[in-house]
N, C-alpha and C. Protein backbone atom coordinates (compact mmCIF):
# COMPACT_ATOMS: atom_id res chain seq x y z
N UNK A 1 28.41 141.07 -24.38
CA UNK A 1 27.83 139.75 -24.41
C UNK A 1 28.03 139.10 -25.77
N UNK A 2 27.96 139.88 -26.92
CA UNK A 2 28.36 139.15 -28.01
C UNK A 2 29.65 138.89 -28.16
N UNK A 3 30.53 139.04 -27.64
CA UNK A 3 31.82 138.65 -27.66
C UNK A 3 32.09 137.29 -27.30
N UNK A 4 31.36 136.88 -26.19
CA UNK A 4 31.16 136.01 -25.52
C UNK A 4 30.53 134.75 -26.12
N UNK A 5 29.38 135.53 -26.88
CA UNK A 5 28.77 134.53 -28.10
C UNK A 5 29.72 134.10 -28.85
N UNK A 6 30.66 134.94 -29.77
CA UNK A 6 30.66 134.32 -30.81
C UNK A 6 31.73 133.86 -30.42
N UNK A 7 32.97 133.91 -28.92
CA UNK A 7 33.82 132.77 -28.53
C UNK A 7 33.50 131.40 -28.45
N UNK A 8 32.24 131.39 -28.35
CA UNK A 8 31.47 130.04 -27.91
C UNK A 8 31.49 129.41 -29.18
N UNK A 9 30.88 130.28 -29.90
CA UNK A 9 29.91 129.53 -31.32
C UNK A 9 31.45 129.05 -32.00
N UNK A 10 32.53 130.16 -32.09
CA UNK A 10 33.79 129.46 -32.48
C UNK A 10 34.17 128.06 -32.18
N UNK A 11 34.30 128.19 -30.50
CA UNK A 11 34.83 127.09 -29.74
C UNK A 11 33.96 125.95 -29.48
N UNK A 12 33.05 125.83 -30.11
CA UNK A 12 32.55 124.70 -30.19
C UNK A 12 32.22 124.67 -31.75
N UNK A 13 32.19 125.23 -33.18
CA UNK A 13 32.64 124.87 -33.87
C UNK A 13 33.04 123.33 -34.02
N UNK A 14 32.08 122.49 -35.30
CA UNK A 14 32.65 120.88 -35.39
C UNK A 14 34.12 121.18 -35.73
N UNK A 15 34.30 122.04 -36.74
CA UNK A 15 35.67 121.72 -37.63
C UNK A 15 36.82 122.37 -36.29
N UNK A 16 36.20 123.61 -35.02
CA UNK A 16 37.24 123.66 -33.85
C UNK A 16 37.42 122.26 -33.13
N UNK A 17 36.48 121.34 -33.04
CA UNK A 17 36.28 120.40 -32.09
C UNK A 17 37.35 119.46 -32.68
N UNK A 18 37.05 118.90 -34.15
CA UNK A 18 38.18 118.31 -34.80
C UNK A 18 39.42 118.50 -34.59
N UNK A 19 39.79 119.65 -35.33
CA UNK A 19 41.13 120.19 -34.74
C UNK A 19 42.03 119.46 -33.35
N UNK A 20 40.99 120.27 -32.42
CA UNK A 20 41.48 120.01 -31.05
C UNK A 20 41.31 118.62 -30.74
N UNK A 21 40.65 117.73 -31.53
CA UNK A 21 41.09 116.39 -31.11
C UNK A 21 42.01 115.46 -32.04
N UNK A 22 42.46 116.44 -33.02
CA UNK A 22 43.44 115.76 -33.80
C UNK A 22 44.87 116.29 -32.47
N UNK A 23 44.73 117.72 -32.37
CA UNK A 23 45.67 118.11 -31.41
C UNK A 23 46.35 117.29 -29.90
N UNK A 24 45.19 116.18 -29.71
CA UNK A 24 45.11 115.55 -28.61
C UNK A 24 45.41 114.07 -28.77
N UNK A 25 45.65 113.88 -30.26
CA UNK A 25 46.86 112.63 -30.79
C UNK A 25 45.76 111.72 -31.22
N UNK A 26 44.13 112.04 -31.09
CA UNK A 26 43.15 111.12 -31.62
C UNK A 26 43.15 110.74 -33.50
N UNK A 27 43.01 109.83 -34.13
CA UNK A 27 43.60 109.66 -35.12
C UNK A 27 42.28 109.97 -35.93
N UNK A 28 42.79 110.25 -37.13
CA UNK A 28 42.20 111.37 -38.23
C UNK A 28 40.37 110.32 -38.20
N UNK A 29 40.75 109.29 -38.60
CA UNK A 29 39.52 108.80 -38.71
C UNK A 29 38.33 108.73 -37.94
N UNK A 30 39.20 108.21 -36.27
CA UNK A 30 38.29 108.55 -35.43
C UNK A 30 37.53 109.79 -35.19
N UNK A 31 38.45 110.67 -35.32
CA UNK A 31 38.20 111.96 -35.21
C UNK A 31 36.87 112.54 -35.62
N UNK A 32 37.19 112.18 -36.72
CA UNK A 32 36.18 112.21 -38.04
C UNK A 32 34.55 111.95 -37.45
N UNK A 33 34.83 110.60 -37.48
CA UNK A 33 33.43 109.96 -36.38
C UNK A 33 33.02 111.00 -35.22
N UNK A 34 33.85 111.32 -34.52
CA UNK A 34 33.13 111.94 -33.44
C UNK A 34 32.27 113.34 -33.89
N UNK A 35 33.60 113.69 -34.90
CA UNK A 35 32.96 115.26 -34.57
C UNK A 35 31.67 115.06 -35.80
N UNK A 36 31.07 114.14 -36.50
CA UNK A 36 30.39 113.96 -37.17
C UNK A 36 29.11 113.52 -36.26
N UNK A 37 29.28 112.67 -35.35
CA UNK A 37 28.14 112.76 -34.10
C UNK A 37 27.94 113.90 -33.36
N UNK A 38 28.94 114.63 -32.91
CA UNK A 38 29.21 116.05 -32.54
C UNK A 38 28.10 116.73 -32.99
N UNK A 39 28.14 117.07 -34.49
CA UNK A 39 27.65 117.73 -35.06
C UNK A 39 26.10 116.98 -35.52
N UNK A 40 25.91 115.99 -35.22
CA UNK A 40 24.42 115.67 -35.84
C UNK A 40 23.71 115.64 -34.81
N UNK A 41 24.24 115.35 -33.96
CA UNK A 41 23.56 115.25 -32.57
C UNK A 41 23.64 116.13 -31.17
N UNK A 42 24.55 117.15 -31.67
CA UNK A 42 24.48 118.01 -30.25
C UNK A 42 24.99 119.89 -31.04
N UNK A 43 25.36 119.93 -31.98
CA UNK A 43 25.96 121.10 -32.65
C UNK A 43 24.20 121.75 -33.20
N UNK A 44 23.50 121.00 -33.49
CA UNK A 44 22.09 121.59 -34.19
C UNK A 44 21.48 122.38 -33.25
N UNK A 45 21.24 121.47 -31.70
CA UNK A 45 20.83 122.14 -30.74
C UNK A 45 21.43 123.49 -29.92
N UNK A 46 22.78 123.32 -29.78
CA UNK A 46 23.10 124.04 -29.50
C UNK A 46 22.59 125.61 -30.17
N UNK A 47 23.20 125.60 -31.34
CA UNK A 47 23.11 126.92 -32.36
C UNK A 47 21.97 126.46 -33.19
């Protein structure tokens, strides 16, 4: 089961989330924005 955890905690990772939406042609800035809401607003709860 911890394996499982810490795939998660990786894969949702702000700086994984970034990544993968720079990967997805979204541009640096936007990017930026999201995973900065990402993370203030749904990354706390999670973990």
């Amino acid at each position: 089961m911890r394996h499982v955890r810490d795939f998660m905690q990786h894969f949702f990772n702000p700086l994984h989330v970034y990544c993968r939406l720079k990967d997805m042609g979204v541009a640096a800035p936007a990017a930026h924005r999201m995973t900065r809401a990402y993370e203030r607003y749904l990354w706390r709860f999670i973990w």
